[in-house]
PDB file of N, CA and C in Angstrom:
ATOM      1  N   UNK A   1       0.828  -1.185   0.000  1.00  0.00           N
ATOM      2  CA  UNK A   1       0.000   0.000   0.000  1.00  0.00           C
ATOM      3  C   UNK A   1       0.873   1.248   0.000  1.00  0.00           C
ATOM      4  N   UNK A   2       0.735   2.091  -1.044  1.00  0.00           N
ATOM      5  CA  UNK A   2       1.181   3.710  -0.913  1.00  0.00           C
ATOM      6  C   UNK A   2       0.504   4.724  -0.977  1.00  0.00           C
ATOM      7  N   UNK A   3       0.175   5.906   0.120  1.00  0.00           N
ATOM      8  CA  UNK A   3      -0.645   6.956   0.258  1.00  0.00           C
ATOM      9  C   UNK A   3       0.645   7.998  -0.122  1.00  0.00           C
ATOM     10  N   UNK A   4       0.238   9.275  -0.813  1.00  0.00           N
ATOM     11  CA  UNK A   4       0.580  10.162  -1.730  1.00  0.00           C
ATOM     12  C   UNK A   4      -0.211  11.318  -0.545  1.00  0.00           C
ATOM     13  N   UNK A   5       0.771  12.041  -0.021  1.00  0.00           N
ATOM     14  CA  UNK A   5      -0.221  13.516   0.574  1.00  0.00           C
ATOM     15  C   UNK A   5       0.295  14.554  -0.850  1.00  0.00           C
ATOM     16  N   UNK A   6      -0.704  15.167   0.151  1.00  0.00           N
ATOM     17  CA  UNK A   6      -1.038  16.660  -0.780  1.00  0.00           C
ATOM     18  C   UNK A   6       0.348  17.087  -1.478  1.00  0.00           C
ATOM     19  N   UNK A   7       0.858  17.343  -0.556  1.00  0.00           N
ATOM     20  CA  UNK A   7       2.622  17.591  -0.667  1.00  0.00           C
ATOM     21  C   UNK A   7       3.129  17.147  -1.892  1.00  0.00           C
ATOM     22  N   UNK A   8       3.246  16.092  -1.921  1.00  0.00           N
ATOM     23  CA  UNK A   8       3.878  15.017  -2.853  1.00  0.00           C
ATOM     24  C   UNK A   8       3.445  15.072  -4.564  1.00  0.00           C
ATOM     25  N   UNK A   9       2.201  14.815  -4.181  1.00  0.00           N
ATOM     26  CA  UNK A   9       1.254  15.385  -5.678  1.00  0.00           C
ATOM     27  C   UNK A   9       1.292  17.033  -5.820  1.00  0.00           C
ATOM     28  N   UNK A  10       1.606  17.893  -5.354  1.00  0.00           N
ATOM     29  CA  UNK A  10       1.377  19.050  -5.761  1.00  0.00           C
ATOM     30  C   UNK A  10       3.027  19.461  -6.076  1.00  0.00           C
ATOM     31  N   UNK A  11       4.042  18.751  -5.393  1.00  0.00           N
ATOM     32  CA  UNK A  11       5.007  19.144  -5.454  1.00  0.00           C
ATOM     33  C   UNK A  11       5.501  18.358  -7.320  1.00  0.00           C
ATOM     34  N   UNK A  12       4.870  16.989  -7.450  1.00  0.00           N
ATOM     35  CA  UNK A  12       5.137  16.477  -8.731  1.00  0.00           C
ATOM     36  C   UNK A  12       4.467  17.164  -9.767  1.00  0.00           C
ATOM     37  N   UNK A  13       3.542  17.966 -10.080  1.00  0.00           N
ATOM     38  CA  UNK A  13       3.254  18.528 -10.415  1.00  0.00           C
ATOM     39  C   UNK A  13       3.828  19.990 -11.054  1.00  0.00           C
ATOM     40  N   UNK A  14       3.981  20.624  -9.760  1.00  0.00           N
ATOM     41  CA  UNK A  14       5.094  21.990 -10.065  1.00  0.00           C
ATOM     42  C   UNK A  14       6.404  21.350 -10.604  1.00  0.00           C
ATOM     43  N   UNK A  15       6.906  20.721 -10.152  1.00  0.00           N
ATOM     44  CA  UNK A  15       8.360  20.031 -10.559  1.00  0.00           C
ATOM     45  C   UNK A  15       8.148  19.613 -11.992  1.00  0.00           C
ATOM     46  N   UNK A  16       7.282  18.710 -12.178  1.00  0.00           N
ATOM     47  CA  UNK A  16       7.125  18.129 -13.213  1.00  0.00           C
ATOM     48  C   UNK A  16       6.654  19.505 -14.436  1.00  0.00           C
ATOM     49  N   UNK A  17       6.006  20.094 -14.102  1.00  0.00           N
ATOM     50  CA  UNK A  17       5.871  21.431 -15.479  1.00  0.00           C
ATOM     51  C   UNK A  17       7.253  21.959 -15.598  1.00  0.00           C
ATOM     52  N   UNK A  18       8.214  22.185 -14.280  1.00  0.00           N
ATOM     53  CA  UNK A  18       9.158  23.205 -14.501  1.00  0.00           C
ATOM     54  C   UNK A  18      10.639  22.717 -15.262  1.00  0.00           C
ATOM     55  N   UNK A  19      10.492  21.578 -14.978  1.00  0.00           N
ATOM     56  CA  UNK A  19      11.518  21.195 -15.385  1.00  0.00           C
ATOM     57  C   UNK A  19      11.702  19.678 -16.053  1.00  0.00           C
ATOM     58  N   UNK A  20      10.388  19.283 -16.671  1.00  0.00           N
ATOM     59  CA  UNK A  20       9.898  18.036 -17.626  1.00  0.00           C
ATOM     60  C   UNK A  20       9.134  19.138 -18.702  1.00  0.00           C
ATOM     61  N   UNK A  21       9.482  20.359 -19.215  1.00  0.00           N
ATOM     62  CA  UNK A  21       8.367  20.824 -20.240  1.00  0.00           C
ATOM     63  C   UNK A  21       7.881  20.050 -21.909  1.00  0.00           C
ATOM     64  N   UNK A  22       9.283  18.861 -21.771  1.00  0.00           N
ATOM     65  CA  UNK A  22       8.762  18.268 -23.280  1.00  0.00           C
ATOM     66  C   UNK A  22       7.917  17.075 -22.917  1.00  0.00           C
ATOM     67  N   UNK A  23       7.463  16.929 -21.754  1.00  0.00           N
ATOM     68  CA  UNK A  23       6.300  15.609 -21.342  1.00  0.00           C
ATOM     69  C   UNK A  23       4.833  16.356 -20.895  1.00  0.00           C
ATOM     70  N   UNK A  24       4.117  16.293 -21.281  1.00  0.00           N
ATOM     71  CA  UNK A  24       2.458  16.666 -21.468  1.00  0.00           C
ATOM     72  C   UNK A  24       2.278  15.539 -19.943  1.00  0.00           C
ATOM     73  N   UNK A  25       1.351  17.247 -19.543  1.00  0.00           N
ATOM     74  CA  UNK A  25       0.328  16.788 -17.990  1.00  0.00           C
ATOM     75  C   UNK A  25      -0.420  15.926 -18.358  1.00  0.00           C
ATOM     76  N   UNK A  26      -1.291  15.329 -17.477  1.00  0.00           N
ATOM     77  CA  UNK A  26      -0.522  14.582 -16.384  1.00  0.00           C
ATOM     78  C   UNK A  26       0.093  13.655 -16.579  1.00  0.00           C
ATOM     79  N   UNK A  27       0.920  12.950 -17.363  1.00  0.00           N
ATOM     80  CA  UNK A  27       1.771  12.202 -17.128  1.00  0.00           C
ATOM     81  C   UNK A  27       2.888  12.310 -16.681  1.00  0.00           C
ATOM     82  N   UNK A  28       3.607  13.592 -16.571  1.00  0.00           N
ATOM     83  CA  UNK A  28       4.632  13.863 -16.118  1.00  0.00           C
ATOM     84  C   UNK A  28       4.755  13.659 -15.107  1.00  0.00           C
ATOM     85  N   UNK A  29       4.077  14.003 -14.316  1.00  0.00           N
ATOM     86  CA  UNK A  29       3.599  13.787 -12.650  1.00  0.00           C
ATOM     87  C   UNK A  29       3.286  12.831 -12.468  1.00  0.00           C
ATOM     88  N   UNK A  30       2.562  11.689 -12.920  1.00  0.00           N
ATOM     89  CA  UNK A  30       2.265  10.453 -12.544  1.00  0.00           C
ATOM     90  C   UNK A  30       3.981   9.869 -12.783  1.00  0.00           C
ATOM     91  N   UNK A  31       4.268   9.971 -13.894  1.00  0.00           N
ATOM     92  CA  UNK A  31       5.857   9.685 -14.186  1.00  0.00           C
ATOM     93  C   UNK A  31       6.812   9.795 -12.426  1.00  0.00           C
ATOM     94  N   UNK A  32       6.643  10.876 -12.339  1.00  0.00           N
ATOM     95  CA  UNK A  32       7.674  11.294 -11.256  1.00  0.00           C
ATOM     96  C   UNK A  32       6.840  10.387  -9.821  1.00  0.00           C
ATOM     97  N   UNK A  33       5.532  10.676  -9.975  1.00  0.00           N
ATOM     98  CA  UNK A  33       5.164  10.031  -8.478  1.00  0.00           C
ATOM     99  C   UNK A  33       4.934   8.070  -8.341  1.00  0.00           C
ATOM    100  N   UNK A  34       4.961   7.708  -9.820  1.00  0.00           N
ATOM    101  CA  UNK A  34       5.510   6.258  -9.745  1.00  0.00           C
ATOM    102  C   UNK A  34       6.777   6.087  -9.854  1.00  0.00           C
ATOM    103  N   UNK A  35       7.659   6.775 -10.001  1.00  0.00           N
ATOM    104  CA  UNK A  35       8.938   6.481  -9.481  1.00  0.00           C
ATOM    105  C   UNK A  35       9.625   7.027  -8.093  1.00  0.00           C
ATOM    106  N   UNK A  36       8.850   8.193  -7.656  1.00  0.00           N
ATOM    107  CA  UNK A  36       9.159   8.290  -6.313  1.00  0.00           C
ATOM    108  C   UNK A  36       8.774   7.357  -5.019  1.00  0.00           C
ATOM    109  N   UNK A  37       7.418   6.389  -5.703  1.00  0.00           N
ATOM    110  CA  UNK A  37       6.696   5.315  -4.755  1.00  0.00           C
ATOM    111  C   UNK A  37       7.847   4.306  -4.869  1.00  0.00           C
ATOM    112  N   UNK A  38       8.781   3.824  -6.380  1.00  0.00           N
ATOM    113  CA  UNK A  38       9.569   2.837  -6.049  1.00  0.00           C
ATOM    114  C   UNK A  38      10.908   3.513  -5.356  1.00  0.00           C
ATOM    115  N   UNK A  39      11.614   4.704  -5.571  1.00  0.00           N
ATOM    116  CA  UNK A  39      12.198   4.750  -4.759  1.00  0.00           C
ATOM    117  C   UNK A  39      12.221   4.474  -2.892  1.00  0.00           C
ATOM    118  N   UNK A  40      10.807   4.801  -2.321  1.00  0.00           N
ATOM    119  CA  UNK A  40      10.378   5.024  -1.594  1.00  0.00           C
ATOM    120  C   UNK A  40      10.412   3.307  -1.015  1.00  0.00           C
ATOM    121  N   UNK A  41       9.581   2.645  -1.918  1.00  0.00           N
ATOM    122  CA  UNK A  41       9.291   1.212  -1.256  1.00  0.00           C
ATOM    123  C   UNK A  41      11.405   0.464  -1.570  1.00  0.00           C
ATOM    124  N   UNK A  42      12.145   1.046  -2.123  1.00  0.00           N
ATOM    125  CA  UNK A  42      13.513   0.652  -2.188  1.00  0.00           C
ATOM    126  C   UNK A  42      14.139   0.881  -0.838  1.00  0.00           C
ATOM    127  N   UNK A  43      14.218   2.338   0.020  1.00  0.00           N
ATOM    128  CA  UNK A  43      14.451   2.873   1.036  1.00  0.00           C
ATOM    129  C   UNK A  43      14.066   2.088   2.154  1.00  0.00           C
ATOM    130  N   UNK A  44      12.093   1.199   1.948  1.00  0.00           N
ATOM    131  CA  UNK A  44      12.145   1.068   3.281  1.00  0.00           C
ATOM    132  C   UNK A  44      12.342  -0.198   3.610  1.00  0.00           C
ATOM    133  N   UNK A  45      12.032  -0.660   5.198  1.00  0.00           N
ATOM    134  CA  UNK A  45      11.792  -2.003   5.186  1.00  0.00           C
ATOM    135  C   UNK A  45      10.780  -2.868   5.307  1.00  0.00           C
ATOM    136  N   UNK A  46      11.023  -3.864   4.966  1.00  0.00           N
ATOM    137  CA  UNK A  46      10.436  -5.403   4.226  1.00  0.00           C
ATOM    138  C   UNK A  46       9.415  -5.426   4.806  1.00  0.00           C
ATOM    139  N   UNK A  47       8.804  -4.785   6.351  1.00  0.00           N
ATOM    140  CA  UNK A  47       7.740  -5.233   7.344  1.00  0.00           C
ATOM    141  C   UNK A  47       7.196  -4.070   7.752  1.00  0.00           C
ATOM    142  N   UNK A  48       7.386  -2.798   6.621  1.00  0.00           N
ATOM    143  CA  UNK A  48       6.163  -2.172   6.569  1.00  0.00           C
ATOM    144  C   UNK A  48       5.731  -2.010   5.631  1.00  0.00           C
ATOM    145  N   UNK A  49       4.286  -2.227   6.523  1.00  0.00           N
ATOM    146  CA  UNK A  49       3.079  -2.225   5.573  1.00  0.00           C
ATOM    147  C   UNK A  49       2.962  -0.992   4.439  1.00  0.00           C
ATOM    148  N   UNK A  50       2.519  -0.025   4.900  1.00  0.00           N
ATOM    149  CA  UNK A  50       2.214   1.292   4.209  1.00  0.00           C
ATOM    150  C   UNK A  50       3.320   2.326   3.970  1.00  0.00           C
ATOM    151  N   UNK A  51       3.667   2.713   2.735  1.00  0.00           N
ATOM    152  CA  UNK A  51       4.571   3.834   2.422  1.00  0.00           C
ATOM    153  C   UNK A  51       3.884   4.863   2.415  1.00  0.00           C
ATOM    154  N   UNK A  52       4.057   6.031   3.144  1.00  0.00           N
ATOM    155  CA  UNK A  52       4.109   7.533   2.977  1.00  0.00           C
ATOM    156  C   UNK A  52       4.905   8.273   2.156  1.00  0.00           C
ATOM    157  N   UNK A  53       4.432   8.852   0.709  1.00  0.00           N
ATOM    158  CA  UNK A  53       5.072   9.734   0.119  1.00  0.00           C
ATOM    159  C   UNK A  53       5.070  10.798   0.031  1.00  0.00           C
ATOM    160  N   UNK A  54       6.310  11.834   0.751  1.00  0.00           N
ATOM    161  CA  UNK A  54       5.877  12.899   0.856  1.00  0.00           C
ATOM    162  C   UNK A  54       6.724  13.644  -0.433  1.00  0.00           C
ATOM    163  N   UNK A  55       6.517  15.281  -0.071  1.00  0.00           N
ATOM    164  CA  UNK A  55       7.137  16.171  -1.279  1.00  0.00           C
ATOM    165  C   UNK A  55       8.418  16.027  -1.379  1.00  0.00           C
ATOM    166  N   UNK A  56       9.406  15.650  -0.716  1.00  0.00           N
ATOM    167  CA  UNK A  56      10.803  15.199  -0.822  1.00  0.00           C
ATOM    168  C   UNK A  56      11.160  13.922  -1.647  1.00  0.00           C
ATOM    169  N   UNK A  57      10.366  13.219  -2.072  1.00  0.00           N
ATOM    170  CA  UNK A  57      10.350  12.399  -2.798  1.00  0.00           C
ATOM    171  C   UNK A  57      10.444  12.614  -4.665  1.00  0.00           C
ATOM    172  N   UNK A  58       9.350  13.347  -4.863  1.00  0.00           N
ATOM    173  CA  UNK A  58       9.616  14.079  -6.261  1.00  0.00           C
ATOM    174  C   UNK A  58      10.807  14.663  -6.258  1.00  0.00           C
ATOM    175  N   UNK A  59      10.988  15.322  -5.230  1.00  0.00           N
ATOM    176  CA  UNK A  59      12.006  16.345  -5.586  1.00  0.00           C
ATOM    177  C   UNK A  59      13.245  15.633  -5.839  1.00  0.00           C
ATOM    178  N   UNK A  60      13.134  14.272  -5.259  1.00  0.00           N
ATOM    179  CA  UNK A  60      14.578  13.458  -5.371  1.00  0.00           C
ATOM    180  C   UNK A  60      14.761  13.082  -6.721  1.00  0.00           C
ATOM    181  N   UNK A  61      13.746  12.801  -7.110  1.00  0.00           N
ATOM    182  CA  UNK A  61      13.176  12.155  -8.577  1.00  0.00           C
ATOM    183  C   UNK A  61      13.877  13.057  -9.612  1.00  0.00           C
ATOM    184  N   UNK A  62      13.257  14.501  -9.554  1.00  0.00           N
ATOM    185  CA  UNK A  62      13.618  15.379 -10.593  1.00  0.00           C
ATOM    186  C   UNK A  62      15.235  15.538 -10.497  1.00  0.00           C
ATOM    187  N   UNK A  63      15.417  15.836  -9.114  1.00  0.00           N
ATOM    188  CA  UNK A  63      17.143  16.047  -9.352  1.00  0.00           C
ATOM    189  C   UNK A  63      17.913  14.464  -9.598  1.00  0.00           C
ATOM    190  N   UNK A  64      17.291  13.421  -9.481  1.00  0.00           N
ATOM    191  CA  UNK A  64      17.936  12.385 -10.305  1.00  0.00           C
ATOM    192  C   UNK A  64      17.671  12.719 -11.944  1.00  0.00           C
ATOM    193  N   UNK A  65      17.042  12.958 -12.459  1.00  0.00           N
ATOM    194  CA  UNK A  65      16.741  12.785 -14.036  1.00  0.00           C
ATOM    195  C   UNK A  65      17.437  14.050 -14.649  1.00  0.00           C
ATOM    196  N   UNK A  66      17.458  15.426 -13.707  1.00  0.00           N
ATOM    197  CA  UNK A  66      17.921  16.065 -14.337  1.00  0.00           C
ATOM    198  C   UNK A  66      19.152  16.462 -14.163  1.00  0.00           C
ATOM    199  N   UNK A  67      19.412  15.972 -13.028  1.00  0.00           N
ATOM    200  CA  UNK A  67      21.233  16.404 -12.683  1.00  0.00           C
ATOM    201  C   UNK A  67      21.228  17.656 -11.711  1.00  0.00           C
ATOM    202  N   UNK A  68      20.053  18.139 -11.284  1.00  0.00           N
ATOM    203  CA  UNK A  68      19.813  19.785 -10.468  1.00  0.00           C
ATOM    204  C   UNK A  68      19.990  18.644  -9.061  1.00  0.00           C
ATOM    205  N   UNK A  69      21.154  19.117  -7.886  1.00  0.00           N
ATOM    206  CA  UNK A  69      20.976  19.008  -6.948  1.00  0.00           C
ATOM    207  C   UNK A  69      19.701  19.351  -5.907  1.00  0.00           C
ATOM    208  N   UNK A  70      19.295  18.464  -4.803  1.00  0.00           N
ATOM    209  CA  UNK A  70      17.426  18.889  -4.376  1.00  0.00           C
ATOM    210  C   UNK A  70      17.750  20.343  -3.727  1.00  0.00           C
ATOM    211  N   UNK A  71      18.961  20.758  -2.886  1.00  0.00           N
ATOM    212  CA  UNK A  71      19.214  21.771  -2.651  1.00  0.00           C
ATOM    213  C   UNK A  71      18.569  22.876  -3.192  1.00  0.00           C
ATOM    214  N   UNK A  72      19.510  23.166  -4.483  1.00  0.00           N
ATOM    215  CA  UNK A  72      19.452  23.966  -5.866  1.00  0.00           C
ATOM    216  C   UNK A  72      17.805  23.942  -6.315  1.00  0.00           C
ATOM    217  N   UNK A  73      17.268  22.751  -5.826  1.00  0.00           N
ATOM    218  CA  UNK A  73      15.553  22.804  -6.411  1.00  0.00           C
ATOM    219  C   UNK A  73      15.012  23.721  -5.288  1.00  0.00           C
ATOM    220  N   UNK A  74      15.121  23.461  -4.109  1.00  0.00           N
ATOM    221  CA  UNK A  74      14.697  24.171  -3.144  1.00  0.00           C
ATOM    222  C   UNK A  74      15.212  25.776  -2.895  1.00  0.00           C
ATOM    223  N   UNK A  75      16.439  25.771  -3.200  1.00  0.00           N
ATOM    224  CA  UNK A  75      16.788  27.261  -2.968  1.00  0.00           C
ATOM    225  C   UNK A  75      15.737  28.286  -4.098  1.00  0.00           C
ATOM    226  N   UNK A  76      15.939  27.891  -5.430  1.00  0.00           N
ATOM    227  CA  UNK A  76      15.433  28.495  -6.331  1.00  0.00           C
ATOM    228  C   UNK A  76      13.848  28.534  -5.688  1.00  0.00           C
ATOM    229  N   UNK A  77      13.512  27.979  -5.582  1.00  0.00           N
ATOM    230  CA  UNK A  77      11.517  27.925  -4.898  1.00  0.00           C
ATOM    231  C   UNK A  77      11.647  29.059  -3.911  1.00  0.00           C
ATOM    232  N   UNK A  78      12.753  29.190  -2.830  1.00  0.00           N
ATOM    233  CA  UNK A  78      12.837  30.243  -1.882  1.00  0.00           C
ATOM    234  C   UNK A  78      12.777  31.218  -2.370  1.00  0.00           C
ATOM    235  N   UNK A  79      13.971  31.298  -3.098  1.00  0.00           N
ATOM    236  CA  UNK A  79      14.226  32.796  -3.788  1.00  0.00           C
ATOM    237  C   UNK A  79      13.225  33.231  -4.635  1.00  0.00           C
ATOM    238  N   UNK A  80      12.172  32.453  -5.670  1.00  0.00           N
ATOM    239  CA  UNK A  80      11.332  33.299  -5.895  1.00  0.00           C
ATOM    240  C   UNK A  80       9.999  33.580  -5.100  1.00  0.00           C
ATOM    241  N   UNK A  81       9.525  32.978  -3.915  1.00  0.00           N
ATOM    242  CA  UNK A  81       8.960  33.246  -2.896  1.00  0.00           C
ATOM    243  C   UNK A  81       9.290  34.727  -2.256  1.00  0.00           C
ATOM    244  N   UNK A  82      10.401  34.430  -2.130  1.00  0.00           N
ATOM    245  CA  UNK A  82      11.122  36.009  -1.339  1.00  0.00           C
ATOM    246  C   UNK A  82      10.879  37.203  -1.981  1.00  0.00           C
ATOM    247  N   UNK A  83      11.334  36.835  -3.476  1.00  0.00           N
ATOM    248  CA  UNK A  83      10.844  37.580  -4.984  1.00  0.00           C
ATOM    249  C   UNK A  83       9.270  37.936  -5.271  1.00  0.00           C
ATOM    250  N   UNK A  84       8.832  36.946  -4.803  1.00  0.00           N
ATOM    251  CA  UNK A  84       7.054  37.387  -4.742  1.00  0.00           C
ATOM    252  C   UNK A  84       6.737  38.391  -3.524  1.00  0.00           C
ATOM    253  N   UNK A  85       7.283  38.111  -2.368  1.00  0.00           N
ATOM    254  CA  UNK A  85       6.805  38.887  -1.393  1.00  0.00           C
ATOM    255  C   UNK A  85       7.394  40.327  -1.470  1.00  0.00           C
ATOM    256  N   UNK A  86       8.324  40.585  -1.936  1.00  0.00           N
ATOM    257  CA  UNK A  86       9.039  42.024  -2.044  1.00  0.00           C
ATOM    258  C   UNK A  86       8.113  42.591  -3.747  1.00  0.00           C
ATOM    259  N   UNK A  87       7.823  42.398  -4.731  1.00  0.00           N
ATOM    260  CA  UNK A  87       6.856  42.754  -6.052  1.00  0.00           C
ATOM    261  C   UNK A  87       5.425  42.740  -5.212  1.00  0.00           C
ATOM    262  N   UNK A  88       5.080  41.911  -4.076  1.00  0.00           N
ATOM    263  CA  UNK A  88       3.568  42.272  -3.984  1.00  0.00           C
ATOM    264  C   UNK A  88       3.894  43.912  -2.387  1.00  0.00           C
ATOM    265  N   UNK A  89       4.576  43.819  -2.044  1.00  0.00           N
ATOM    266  CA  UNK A  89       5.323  44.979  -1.260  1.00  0.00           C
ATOM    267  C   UNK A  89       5.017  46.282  -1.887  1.00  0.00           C
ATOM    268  N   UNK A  90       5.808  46.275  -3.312  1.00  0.00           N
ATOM    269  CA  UNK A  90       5.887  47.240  -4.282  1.00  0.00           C
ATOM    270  C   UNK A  90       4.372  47.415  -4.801  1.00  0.00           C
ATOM    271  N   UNK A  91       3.629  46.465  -4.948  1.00  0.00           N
ATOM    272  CA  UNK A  91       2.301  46.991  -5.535  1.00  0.00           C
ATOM    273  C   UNK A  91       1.655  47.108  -4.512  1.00  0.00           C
ATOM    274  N   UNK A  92       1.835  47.336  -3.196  1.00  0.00           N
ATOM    275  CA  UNK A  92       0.693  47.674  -2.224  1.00  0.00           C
ATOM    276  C   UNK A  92       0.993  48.896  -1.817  1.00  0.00           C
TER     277      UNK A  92
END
């Protein structure tokens, strides 16, 4: 059994548009979140039942396929967060 939170699917998703743009939704994301379930069931052990996949999982996915360290995936998400909050600053 593998349960997928919110996290996980929303994060394969964003990942998967930003940096899979020559693979058409949704497969891209299903792509990334059936291979983050086998990474996932690889990691654990033999005598549990249920895998939890969370958003760290895609993200492992994408920086395997594409060579972007998960770091480098995450910093960039910060920085334009930070980037959003200082442009909505300026328009208020």
């Amino acid at each position: 059994n593998v349960s997928f939170d919110d996290g996980a699917v929303q994060a394969a998703v964003r990942l998967g548009a930003r940096y899979l743009p020559s693979q058409a939704m949704p497969a891209a994301a299903f792509s990334i979140l059936d291979e983050a379930a086998a990474k996932a069931r690889v990691e654990t052990t033999a005598n549990q039942e249920t895998l939890k996949i969370t958003d760290v999982y895609p993200a492992d996915v994408i920086s395997t396929w594409t060579g972007i360290p998960v770091q480098r995936l995450a910093q960039e998400e910060q920085k334009k967060l930070l980037e959003i909050e200082e442009g909505l600053k300026r328009r208020v």
